[in-house]
Structure formats: C-alpha cells, structure tokens
PDB file of N, CA and C in Angstrom:
ATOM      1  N   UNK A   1       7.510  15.488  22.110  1.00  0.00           N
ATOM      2  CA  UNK A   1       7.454  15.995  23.467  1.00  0.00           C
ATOM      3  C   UNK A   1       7.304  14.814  24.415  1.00  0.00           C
ATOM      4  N   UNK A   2       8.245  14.734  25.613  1.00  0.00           N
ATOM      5  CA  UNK A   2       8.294  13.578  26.430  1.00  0.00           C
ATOM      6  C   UNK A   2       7.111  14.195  27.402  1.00  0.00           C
ATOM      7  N   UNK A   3       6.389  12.778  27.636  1.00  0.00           N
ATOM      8  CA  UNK A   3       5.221  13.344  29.124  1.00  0.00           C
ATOM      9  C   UNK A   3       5.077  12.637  30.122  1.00  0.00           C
ATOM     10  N   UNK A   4       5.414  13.040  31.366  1.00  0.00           N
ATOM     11  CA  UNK A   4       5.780  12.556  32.329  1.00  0.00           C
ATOM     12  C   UNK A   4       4.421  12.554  33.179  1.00  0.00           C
ATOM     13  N   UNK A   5       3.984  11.109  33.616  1.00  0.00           N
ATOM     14  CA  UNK A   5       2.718  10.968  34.536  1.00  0.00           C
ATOM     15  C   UNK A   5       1.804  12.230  35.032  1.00  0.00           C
ATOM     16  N   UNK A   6       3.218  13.077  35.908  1.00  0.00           N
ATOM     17  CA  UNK A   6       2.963  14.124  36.634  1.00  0.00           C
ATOM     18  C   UNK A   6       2.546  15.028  35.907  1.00  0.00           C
ATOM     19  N   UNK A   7       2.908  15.269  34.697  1.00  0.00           N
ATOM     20  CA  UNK A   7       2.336  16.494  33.697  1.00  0.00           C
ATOM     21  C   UNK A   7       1.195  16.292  33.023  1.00  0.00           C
ATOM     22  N   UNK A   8       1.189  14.993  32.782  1.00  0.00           N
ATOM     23  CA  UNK A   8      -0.362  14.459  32.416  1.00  0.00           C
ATOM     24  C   UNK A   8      -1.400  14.809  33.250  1.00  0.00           C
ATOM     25  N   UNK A   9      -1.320  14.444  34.578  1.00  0.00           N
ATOM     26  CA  UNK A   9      -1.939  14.796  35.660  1.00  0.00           C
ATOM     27  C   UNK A   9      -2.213  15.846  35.252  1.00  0.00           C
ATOM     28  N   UNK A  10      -1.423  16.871  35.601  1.00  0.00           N
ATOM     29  CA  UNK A  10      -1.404  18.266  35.363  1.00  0.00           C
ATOM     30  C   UNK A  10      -2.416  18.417  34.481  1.00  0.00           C
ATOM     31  N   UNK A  11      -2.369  17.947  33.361  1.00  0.00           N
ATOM     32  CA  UNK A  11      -3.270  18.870  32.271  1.00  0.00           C
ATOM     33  C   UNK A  11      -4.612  18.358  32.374  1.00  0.00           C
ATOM     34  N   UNK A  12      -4.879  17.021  33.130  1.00  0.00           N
ATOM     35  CA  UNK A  12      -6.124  16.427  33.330  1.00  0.00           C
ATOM     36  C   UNK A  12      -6.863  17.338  34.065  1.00  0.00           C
ATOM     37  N   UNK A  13      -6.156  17.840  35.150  1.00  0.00           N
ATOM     38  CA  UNK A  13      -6.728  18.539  36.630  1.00  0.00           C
ATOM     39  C   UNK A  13      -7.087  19.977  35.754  1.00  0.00           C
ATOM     40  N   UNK A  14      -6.447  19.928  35.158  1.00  0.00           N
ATOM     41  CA  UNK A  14      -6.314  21.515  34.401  1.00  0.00           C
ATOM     42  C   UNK A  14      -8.252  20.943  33.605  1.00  0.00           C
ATOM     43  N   UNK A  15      -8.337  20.369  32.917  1.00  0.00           N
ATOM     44  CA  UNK A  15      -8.967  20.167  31.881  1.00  0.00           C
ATOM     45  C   UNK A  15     -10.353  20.238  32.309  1.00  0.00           C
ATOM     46  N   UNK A  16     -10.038  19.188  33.798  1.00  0.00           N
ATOM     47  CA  UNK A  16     -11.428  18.321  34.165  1.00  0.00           C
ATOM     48  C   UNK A  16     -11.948  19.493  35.529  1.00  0.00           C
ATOM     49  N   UNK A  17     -11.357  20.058  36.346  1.00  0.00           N
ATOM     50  CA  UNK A  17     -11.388  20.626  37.427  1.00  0.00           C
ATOM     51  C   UNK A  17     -12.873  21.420  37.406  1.00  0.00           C
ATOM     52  N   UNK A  18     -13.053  22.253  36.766  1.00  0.00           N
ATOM     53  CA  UNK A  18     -14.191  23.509  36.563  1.00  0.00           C
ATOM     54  C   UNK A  18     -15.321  22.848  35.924  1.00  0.00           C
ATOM     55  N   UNK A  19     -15.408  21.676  35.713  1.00  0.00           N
ATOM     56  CA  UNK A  19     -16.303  20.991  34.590  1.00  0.00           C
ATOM     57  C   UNK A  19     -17.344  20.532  35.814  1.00  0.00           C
ATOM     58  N   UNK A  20     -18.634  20.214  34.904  1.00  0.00           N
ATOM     59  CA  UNK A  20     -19.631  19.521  35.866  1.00  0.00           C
ATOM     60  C   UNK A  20     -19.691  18.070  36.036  1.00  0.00           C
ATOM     61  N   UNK A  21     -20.449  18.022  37.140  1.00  0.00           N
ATOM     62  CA  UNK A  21     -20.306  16.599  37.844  1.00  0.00           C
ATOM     63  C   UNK A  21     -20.586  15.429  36.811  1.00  0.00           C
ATOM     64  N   UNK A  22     -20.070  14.563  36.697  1.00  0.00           N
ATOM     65  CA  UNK A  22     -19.808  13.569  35.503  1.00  0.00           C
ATOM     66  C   UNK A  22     -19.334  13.702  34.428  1.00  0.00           C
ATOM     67  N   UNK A  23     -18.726  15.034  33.997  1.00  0.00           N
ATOM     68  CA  UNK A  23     -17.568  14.968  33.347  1.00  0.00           C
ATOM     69  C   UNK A  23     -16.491  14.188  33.422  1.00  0.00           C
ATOM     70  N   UNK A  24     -15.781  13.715  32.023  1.00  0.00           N
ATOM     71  CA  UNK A  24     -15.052  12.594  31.803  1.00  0.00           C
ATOM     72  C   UNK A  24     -14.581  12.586  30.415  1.00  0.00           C
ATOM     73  N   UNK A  25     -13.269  12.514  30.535  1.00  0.00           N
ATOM     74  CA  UNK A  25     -12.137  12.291  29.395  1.00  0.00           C
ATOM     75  C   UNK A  25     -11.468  11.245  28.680  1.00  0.00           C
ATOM     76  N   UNK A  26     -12.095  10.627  27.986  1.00  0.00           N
ATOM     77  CA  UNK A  26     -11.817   9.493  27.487  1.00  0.00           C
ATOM     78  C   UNK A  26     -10.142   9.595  27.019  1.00  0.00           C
ATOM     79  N   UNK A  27      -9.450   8.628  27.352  1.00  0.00           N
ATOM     80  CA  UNK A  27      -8.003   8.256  27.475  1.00  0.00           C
ATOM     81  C   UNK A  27      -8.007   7.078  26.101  1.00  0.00           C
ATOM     82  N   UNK A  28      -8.728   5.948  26.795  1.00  0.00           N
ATOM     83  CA  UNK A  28      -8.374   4.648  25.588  1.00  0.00           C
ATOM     84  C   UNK A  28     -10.253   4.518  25.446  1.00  0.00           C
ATOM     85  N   UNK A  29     -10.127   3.444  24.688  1.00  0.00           N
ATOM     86  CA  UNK A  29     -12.003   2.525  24.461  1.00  0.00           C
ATOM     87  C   UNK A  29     -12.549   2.598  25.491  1.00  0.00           C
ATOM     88  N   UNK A  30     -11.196   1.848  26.732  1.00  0.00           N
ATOM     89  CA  UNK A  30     -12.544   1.655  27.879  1.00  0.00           C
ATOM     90  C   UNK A  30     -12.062   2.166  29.215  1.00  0.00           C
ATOM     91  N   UNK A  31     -11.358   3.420  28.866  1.00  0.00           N
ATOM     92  CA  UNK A  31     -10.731   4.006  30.423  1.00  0.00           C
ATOM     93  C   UNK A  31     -11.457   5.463  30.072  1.00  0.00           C
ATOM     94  N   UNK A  32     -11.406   6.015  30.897  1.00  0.00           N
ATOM     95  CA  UNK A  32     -11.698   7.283  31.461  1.00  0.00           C
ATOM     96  C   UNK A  32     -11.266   8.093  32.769  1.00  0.00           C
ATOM     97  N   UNK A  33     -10.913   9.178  32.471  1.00  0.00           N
ATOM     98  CA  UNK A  33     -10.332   9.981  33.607  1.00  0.00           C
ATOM     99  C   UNK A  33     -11.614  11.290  34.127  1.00  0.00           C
ATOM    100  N   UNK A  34     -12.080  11.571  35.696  1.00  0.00           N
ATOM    101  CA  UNK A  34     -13.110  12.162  35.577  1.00  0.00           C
ATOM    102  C   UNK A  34     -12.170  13.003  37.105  1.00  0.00           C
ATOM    103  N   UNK A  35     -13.015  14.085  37.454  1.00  0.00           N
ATOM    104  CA  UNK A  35     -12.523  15.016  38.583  1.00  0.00           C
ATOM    105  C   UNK A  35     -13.355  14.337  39.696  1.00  0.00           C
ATOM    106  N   UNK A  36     -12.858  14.012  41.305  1.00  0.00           N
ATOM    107  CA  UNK A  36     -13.384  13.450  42.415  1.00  0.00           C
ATOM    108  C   UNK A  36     -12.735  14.167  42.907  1.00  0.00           C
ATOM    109  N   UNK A  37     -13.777  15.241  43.829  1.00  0.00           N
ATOM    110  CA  UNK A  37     -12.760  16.862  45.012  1.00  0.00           C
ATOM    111  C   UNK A  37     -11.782  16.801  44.836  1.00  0.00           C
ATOM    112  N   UNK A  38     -10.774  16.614  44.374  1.00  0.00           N
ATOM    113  CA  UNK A  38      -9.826  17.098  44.555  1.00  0.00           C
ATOM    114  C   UNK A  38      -8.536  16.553  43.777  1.00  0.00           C
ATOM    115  N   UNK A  39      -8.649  15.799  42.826  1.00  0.00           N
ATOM    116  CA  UNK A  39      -7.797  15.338  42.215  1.00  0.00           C
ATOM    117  C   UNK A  39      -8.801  14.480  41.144  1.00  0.00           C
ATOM    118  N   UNK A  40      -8.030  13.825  39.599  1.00  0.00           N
ATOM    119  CA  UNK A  40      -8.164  13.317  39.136  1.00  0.00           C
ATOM    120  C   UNK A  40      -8.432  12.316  38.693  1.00  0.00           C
ATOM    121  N   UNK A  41      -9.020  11.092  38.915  1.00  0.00           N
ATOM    122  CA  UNK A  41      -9.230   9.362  38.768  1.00  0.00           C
ATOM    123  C   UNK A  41      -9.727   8.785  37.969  1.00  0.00           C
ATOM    124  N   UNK A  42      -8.684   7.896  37.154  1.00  0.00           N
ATOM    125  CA  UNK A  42      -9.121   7.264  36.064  1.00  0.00           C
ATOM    126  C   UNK A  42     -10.180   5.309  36.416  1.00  0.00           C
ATOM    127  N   UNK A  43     -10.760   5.251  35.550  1.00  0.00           N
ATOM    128  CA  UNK A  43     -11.519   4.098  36.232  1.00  0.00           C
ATOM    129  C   UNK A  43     -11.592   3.557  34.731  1.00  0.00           C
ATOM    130  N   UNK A  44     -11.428   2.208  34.712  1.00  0.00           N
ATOM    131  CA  UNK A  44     -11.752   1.405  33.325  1.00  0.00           C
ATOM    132  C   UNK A  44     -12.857   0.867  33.109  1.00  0.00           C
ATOM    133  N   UNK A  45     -13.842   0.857  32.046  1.00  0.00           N
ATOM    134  CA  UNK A  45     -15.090   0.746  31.903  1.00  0.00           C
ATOM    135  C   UNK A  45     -14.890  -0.917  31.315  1.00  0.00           C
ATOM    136  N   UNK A  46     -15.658  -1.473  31.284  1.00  0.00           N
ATOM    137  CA  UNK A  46     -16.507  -3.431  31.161  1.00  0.00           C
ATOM    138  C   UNK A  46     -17.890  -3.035  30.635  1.00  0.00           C
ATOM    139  N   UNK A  47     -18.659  -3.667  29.605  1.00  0.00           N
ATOM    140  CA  UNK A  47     -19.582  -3.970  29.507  1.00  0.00           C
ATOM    141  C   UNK A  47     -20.514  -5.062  30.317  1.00  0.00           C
ATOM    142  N   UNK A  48     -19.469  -6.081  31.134  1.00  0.00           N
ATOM    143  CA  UNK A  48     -20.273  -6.628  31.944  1.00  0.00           C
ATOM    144  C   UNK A  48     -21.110  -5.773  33.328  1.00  0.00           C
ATOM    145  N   UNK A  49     -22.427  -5.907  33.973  1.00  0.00           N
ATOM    146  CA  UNK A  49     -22.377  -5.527  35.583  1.00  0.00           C
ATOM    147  C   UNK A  49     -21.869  -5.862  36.460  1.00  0.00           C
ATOM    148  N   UNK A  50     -20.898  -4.539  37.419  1.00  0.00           N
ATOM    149  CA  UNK A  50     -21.691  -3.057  37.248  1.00  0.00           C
ATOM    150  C   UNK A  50     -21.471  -2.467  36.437  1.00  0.00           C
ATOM    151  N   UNK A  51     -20.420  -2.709  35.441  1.00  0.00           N
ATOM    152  CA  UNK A  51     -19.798  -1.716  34.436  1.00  0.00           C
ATOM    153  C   UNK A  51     -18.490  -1.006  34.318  1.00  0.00           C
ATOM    154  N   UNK A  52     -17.828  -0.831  35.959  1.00  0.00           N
ATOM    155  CA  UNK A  52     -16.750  -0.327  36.467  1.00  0.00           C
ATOM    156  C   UNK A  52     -16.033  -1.634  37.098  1.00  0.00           C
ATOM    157  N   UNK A  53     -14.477  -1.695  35.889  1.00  0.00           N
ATOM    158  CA  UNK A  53     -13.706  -2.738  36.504  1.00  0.00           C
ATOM    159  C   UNK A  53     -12.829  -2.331  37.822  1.00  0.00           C
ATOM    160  N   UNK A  54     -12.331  -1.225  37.518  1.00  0.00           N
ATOM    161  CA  UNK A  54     -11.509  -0.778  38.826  1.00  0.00           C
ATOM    162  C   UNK A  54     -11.139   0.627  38.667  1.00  0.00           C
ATOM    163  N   UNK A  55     -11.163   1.524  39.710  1.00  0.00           N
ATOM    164  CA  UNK A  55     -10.460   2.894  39.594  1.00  0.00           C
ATOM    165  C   UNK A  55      -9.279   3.111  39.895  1.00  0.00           C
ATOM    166  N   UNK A  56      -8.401   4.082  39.792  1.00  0.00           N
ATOM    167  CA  UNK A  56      -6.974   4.237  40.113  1.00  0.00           C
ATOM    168  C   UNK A  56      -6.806   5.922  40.177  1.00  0.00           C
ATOM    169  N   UNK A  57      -6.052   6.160  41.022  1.00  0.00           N
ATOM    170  CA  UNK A  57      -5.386   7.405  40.938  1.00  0.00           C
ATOM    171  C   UNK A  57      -4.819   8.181  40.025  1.00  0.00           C
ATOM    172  N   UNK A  58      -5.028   9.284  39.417  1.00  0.00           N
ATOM    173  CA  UNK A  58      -3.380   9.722  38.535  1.00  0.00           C
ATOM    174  C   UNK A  58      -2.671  10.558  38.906  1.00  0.00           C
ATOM    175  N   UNK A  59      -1.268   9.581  39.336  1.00  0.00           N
ATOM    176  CA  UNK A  59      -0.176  10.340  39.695  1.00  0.00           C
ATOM    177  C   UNK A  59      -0.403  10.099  41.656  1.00  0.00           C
ATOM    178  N   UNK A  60       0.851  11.227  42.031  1.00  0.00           N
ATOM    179  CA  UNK A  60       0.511  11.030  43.313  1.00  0.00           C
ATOM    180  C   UNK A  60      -0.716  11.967  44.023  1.00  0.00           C
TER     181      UNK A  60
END
C-alpha cells in the first residue's frame, strides 16, 4: 500500500485527536507525533537539554 504524507496525516489526526493532553505516537527512536488544537506535530527528541531538537508540521 502506497502512503502519501497527506494520508498519514490523516490517520495521525484520526489516532491522536480524542486522546489526552501529552499523548504521543512514536514514529522512529527519537521522533514523535502528538495532537496541538488542531492538527498534528511531530517534534524529534535529543537526550541532550532541553530535550526537544525541533518540531515540524505534518502535512499541510
């Protein structure tokens, strides 16, 4: 099955939406995708401080 960003999205928003606050879906070791109002955002985790290398959007 081919998966296109946008459908990923999709099933994240689907997944993560109704869940409680700090819910989070581990993707790889050190990424994670969590629900922020209104859409989806993945952020990559560091063991160095603060811990959060950078966040990003998924999808548009």
């Amino acid at each position: 099955m081919d998966m296109d960003l946008d459908h990923v999205r999709d099933r994240f928003d689907v997944l993560l939406r109704d869940r409680s606050r700090g819910t989070t879906a581990d993707i790889t070791e050190h990424t994670v995708i969590y629900w922020d109002r209104d859409r989806a955002m993945g952020v990559h985790l560091c063991a160095d401080p603060p811990g959060l290398r950078r966040s990003f959007r998924i999808g548009s």
